[in-house]
Each structure stands twice: as structure tokens, then as C-alpha cells.
Protein backbone atom coordinates (compact mmCIF):
# COMPACT_ATOMS: atom_id res chain seq x y z
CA UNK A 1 128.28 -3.88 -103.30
CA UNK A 2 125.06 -1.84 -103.41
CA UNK A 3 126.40 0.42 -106.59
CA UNK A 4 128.32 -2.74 -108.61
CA UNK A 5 124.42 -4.30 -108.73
CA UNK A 6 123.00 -1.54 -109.79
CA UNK A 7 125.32 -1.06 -112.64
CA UNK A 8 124.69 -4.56 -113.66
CA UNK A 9 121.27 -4.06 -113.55
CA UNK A 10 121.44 -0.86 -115.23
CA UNK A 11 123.87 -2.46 -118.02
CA UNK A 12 121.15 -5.82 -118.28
CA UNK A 13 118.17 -2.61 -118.66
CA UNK A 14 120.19 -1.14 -121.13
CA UNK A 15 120.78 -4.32 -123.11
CA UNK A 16 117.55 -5.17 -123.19
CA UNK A 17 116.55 -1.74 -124.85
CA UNK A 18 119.44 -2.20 -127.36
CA UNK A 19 117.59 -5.41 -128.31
CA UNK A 20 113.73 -3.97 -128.09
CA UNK A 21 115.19 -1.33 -130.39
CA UNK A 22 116.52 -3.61 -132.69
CA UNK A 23 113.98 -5.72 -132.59
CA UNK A 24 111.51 -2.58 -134.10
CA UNK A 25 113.75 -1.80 -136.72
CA UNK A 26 113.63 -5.00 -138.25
CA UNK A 27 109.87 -5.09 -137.97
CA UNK A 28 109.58 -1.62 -139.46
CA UNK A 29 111.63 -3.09 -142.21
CA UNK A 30 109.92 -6.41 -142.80
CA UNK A 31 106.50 -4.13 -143.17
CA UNK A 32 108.29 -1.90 -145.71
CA UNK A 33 109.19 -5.53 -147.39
CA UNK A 34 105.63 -6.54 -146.76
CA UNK A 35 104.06 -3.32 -148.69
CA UNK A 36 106.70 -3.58 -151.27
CA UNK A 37 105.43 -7.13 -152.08
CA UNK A 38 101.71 -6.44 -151.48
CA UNK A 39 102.20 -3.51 -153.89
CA UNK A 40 104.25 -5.73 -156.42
CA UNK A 41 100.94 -8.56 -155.71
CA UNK A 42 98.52 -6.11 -156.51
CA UNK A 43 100.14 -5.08 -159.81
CA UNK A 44 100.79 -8.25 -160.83
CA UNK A 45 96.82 -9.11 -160.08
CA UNK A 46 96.01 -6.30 -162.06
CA UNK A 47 98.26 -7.10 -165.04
CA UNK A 48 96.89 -10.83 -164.93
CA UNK A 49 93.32 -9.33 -164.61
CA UNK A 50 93.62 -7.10 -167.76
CA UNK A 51 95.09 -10.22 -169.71
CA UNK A 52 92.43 -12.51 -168.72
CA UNK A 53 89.96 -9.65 -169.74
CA UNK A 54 91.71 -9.26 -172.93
CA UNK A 55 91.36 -13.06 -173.67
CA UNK A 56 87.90 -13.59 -172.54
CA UNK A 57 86.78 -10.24 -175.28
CA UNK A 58 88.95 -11.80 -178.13
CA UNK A 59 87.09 -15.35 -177.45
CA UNK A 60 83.57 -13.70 -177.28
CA UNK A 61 84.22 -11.66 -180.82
CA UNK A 62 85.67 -14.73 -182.01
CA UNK A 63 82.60 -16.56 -180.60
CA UNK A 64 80.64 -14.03 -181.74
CA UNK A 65 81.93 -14.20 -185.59
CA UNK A 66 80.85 -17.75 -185.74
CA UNK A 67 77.45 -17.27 -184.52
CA UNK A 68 77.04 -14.91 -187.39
CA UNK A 69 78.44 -17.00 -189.91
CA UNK A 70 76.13 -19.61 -188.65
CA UNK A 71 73.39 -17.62 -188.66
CA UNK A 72 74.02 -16.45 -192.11
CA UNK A 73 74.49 -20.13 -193.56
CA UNK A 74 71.19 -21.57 -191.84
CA UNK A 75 69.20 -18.18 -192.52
CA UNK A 76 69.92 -19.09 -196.68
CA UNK A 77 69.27 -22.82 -195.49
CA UNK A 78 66.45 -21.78 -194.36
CA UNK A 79 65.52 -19.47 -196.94
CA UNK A 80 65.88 -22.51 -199.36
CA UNK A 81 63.96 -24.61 -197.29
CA UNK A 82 60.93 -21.80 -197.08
CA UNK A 83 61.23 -21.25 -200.96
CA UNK A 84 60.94 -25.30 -201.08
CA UNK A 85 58.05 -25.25 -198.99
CA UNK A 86 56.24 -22.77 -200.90
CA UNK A 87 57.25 -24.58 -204.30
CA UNK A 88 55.23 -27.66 -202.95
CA UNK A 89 52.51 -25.70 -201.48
CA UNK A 90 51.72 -24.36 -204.94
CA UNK A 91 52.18 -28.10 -206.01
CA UNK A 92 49.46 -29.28 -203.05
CA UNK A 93 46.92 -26.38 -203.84
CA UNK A 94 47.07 -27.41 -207.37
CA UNK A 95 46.85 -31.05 -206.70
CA UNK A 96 43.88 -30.47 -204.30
CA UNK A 97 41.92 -27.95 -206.71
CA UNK A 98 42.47 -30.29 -209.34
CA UNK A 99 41.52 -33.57 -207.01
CA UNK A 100 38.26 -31.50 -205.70
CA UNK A 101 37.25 -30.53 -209.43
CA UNK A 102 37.17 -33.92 -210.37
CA UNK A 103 35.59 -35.24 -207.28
CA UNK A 104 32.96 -32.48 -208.00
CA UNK A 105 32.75 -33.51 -211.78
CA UNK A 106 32.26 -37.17 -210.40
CA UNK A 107 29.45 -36.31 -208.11
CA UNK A 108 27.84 -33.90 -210.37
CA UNK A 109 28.11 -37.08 -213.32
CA UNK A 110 26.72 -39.46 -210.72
CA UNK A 111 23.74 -37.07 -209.73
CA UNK A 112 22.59 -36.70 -213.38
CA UNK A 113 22.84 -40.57 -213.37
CA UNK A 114 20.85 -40.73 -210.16
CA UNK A 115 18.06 -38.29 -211.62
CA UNK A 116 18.00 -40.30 -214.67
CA UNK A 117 17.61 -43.75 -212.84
CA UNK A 118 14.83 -41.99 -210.61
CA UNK A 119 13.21 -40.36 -213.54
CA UNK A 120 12.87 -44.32 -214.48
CA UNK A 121 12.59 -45.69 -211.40
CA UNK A 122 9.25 -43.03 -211.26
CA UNK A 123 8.10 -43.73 -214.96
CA UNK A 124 8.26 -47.60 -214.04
CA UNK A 125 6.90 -47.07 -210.38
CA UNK A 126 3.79 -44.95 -211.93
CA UNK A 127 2.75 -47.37 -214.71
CA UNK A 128 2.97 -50.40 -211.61
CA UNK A 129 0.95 -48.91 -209.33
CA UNK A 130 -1.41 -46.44 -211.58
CA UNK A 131 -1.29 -47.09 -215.04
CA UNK A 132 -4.69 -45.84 -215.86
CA UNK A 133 -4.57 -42.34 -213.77
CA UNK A 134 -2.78 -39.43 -215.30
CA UNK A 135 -3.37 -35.77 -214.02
CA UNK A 136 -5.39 -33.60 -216.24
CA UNK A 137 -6.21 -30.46 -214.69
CA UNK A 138 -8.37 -31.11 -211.55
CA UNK A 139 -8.44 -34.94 -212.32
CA UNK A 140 -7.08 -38.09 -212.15
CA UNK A 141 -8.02 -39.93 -215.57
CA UNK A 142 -9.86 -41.30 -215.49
CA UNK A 143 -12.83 -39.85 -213.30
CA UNK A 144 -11.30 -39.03 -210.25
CA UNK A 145 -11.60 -35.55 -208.92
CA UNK A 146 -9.17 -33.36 -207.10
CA UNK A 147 -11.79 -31.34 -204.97
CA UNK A 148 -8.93 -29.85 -202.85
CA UNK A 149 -6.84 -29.10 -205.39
CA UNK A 150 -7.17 -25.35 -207.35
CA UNK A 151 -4.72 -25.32 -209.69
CA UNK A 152 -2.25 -28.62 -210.13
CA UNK A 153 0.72 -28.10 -211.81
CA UNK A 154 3.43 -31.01 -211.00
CA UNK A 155 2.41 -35.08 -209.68
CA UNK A 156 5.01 -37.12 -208.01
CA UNK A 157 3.97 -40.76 -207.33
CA UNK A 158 5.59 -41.72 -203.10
CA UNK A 159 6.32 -45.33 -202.54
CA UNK A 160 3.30 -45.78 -200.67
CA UNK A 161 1.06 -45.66 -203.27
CA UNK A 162 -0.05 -41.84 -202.57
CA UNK A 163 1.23 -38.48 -204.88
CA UNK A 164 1.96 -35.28 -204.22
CA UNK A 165 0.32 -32.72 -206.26
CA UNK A 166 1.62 -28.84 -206.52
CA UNK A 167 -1.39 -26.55 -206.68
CA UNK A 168 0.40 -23.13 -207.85
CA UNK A 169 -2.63 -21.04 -207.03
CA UNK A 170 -3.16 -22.01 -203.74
CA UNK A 171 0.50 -22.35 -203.05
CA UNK A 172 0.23 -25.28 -201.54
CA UNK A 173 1.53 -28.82 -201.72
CA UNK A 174 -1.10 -31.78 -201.03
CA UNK A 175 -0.65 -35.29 -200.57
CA UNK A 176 -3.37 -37.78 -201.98
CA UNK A 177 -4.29 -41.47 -201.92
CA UNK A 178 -4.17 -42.17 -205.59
CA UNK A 179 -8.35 -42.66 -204.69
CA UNK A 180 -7.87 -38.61 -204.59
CA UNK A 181 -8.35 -38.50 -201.12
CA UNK A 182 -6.95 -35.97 -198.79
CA UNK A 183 -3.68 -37.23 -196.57
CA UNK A 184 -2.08 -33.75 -195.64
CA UNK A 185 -1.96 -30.30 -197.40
CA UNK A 186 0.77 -27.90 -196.68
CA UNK A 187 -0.90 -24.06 -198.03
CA UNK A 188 2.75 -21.87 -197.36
CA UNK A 189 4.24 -23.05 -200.36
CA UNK A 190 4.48 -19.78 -202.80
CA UNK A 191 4.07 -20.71 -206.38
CA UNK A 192 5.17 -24.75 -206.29
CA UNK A 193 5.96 -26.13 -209.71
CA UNK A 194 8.02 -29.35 -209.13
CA UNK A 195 8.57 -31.96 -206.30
CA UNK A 196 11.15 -34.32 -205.45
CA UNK A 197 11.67 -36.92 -202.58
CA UNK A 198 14.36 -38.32 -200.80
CA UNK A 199 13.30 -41.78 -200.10
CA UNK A 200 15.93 -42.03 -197.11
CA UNK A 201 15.61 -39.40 -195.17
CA UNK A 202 11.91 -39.12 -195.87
CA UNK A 203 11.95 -35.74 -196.91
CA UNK A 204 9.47 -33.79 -199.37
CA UNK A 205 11.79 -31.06 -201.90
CA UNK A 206 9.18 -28.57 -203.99
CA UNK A 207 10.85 -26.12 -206.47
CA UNK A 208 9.43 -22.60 -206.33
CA UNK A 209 8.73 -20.43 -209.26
CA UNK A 210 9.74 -17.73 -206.93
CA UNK A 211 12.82 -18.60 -206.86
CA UNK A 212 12.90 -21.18 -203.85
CA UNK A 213 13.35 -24.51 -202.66
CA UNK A 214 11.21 -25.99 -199.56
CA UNK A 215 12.26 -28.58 -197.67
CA UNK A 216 9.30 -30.60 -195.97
CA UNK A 217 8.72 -33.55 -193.60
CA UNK A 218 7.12 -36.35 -195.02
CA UNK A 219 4.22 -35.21 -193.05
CA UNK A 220 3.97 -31.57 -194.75
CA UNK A 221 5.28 -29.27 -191.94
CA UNK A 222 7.96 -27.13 -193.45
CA UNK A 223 11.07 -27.36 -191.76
CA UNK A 224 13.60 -24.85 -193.94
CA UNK A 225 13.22 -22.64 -197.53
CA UNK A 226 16.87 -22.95 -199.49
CA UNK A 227 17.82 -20.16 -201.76
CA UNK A 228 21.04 -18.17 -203.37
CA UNK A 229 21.57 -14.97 -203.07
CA UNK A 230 23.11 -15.18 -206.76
CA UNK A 231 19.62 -16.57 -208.12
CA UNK A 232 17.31 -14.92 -206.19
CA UNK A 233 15.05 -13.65 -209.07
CA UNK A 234 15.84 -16.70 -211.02
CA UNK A 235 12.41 -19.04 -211.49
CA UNK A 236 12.65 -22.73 -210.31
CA UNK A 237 10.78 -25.32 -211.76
CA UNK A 238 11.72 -28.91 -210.85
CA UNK A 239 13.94 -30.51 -208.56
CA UNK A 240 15.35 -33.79 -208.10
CA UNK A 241 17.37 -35.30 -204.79
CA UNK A 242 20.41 -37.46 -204.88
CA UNK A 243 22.24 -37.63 -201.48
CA UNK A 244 23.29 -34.88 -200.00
CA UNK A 245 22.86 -32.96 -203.95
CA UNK A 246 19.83 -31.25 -204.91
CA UNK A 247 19.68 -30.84 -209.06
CA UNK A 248 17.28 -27.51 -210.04
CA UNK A 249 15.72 -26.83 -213.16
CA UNK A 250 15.93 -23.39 -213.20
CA UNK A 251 15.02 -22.54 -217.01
CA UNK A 252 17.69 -20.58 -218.98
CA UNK A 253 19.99 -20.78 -216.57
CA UNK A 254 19.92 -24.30 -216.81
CA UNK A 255 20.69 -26.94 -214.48
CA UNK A 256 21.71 -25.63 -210.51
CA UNK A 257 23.35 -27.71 -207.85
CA UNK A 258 22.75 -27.45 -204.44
CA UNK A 259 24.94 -28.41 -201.36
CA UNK A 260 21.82 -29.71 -199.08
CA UNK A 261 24.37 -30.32 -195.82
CA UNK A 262 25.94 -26.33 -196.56
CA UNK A 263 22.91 -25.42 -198.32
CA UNK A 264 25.19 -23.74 -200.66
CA UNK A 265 24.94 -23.18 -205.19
CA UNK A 266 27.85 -25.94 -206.35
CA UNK A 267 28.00 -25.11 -210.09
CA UNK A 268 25.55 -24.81 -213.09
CA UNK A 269 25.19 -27.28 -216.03
């Protein structure tokens, strides 16, 4: 009884290793199917990889090509457009030299105008208010004496009813009640010949023989001495004030114009 149990269990062991055994071959196999198929997988990934690779460098040449035929179009659009640009510069500088010469011409026609009307306006002004006095050497005909004055060599008759009187020897600049009474005297003028005034701003111009142009407050003080560099040994010997334009005699080199707000030479008449 023992021994027929003990076969049968023996026979049910024996079965059961049949069946473990059988059971590891077909798992060895299905991982040989497994690496077969993860091998295939992987090849197949790679081939995919290499074609999506291939695509994405024939796109980006092609890509590429157009940028540079774009490029090339817009760079002789451009190129156009910059030639263009420059054409109507050349157009805009010669539109604006031209513009700016007239405008000069204009203001350089309407300050000989302006002198001319002040040259009357001071005629007409002089026989008003002094018909009687003219300046002859140290006196106002007729028997008035310039005691302060050395050497006169320019009047100019103020609104007032005073003058201004350049004494060249003393190089000064004095301003007299037409009685020939002192008002102010101003002795750091070198050499003054003429005088203008600028009835607006109140301000006293004196042409220098040596060459300069003083600017003074209409109570004498000196506030600036104008010049150019291109005229400094030239001799100055009148002056007359329109705006923001001063107008120089300046003998045979004629008629100078000055820039009073860049204190700069404009051009020569």
C-alpha cells in the first residue's frame, strides 16, 4: 500500500518536472522571439531615424535656397531703394542750398533796404531835432564845444535827443546832450570811426579801424568785441544794424555781413 503511493507520488513529482521543464523551454524561446523582435524594432527605428534625418536636411537646404534667393531679390530691392534715396538726397541738398541762397539774398536785399530807410530815417530825425548843429571838429555849429571830446570822427543822433560821437584819438565813444554835455564816455574803444544803434534791443555798434566791431549797452559798458579771423587786418569804418544783421563798411573790400546771433562773416557785397 505503502510502495503503490509512493510511486504515485513519485509519477505526480515527475510530471510536474516534465511540465516545469517545458514550461522553461517555451520561455527561453519566447525571449529568443522577444530579442529577435527588439532587434528587428531597433533596426527599423534606426532606418526610420536616418529617413527622417534625410528629410529634415533636404527641407533645411531647400529652406535654405529660398532664404538666399530672398535675400538676393530684397538686397537689389534694397540696393534700388538706397540708390533712390541718395538720388533725392542730392535733389534735397540742392533744393535746400538753393532755398538758403535765396533766403540769404532776401535778407541781405532787405538789410540794404533797412540801412537805406535808417540812413533816412537819421537824415530826417537830425534835421527835426537839430537842424542848426553839425559837427565840425571839436564843435557843434554853431558854438557849441566838445570839451571832452579830442578828436571826433563819426556823430550818430539817439532817439532821445542825445549823439554819440567817436573820438579816434582817445579811443573812446561819448554820449552827449545835443547842449554838448557829458552823459557817459566809454575810453576802451581802439580807433572808433562809425556807430550804429539798434533801437530794440538798445544796443550801441562802433566800427573799428582796427579791424573790430564793439558791441555796447546803451549805457557805454562794453559787453563783447566781434571780429573774423578772415578780416582781421581789414579796416572798418561804419556800421549799420538791421535785426539780427550787422552791414560793415570795410573799404575795398566793400560791404561785410555779420551774423550778430553766431557772430559769424555771411558774405561780402
Amino acid at each position: 500500500m505503502l510502495r503503490e503511493e509512493t510511486r504515485k507520488a513519485m509519477e505526480s513529482v515527475s510530471d510536474k518536472i516534465t511540465e516545469l521543464y517545458e514550461l522553461e523551454k517555451k520561455a527561453w524561446a519566447d525571449l529568443d522571439d522577444i530579442e529577435v523582435k527588439d532587434e528587428e524594432m531597433v533596426q527599423e527605428v534606426e532606418k526610420i531615424t536616418e529617413q527622417q534625418i534625410k528629410r529634415i536636411k533636404d527641407k533645411s537646404k531647400a529652406i535654405i535656397e529660398d532664404i538666399k534667393q530672398y535675400l538676393e531679390k530684397n538686397t537689389e530691392k534694397v540696393e534700388d531703394y538706397t540708390c533712390d534715396l541718395a538720388m533725392k538726397k542730392d535733389e534735397l541738398q540742392q533744393l535746400y542750398d538753393s532755398t538758403n541762397h535765396s533766403v540769404v539774398h532776401s535778407r541781405h536785399a532787405e538789410l540794404i533796404r533797412k540801412t537805406n530807410d535808417d540812413i533816412k530815417s537819421l537824415n530826417l530825425a537830425s534835421q527835426i531835432k537839430a537842424p542848426q548843429f553839425l559837427l565840425t571838429k571839436k564843435e557843434l555849429y554853431p558854438h557849441v564845444k566838445l570839451t571832452s571830446v579830442k578828436s571826433p570822427r563819426r556823430l550818430h543822433a539817439l532817439q532821445d535827443g542825445c549823439i554819440l560821437v567817436s573820438d579816434y584819438t582817445n579811443n573812446s565813444l561819448h554820449k552827449l546832450q545835443i547842449s554838448g554835455t557829458p552823459v557817459w564816455s566809454c575810453e576802451r574803444v581802439d580807433k572808433p570811426l562809425g556807430i550804429g544803434h539798434d533801437d530794440v534791443r538798445r544796443l550801441i555798434y562802433v566800427a573799428s579801424e582796427n579791424g573790430y566791431i564793439y558791441e555796447l549797452s546803451n549805457e557805454g559798458e562794453i559787453l563783447r568785441r566781434l571780429t573774423c579771423l578772415d578780416f582781421a587786418d581789414a579796416n572798418f569804418y561804419d556800421v549799420s544794424i538791421s535785426g539780427d544783421l550787422l552791414a560793415v563798411a570795410a573799404g575795398y573790400r566793400g560791404t561785410l555781413i555779420f551774423d550778430l546771433k553766431r557772430t559769424t562773416y555771411l558774405a561780402k557785397k
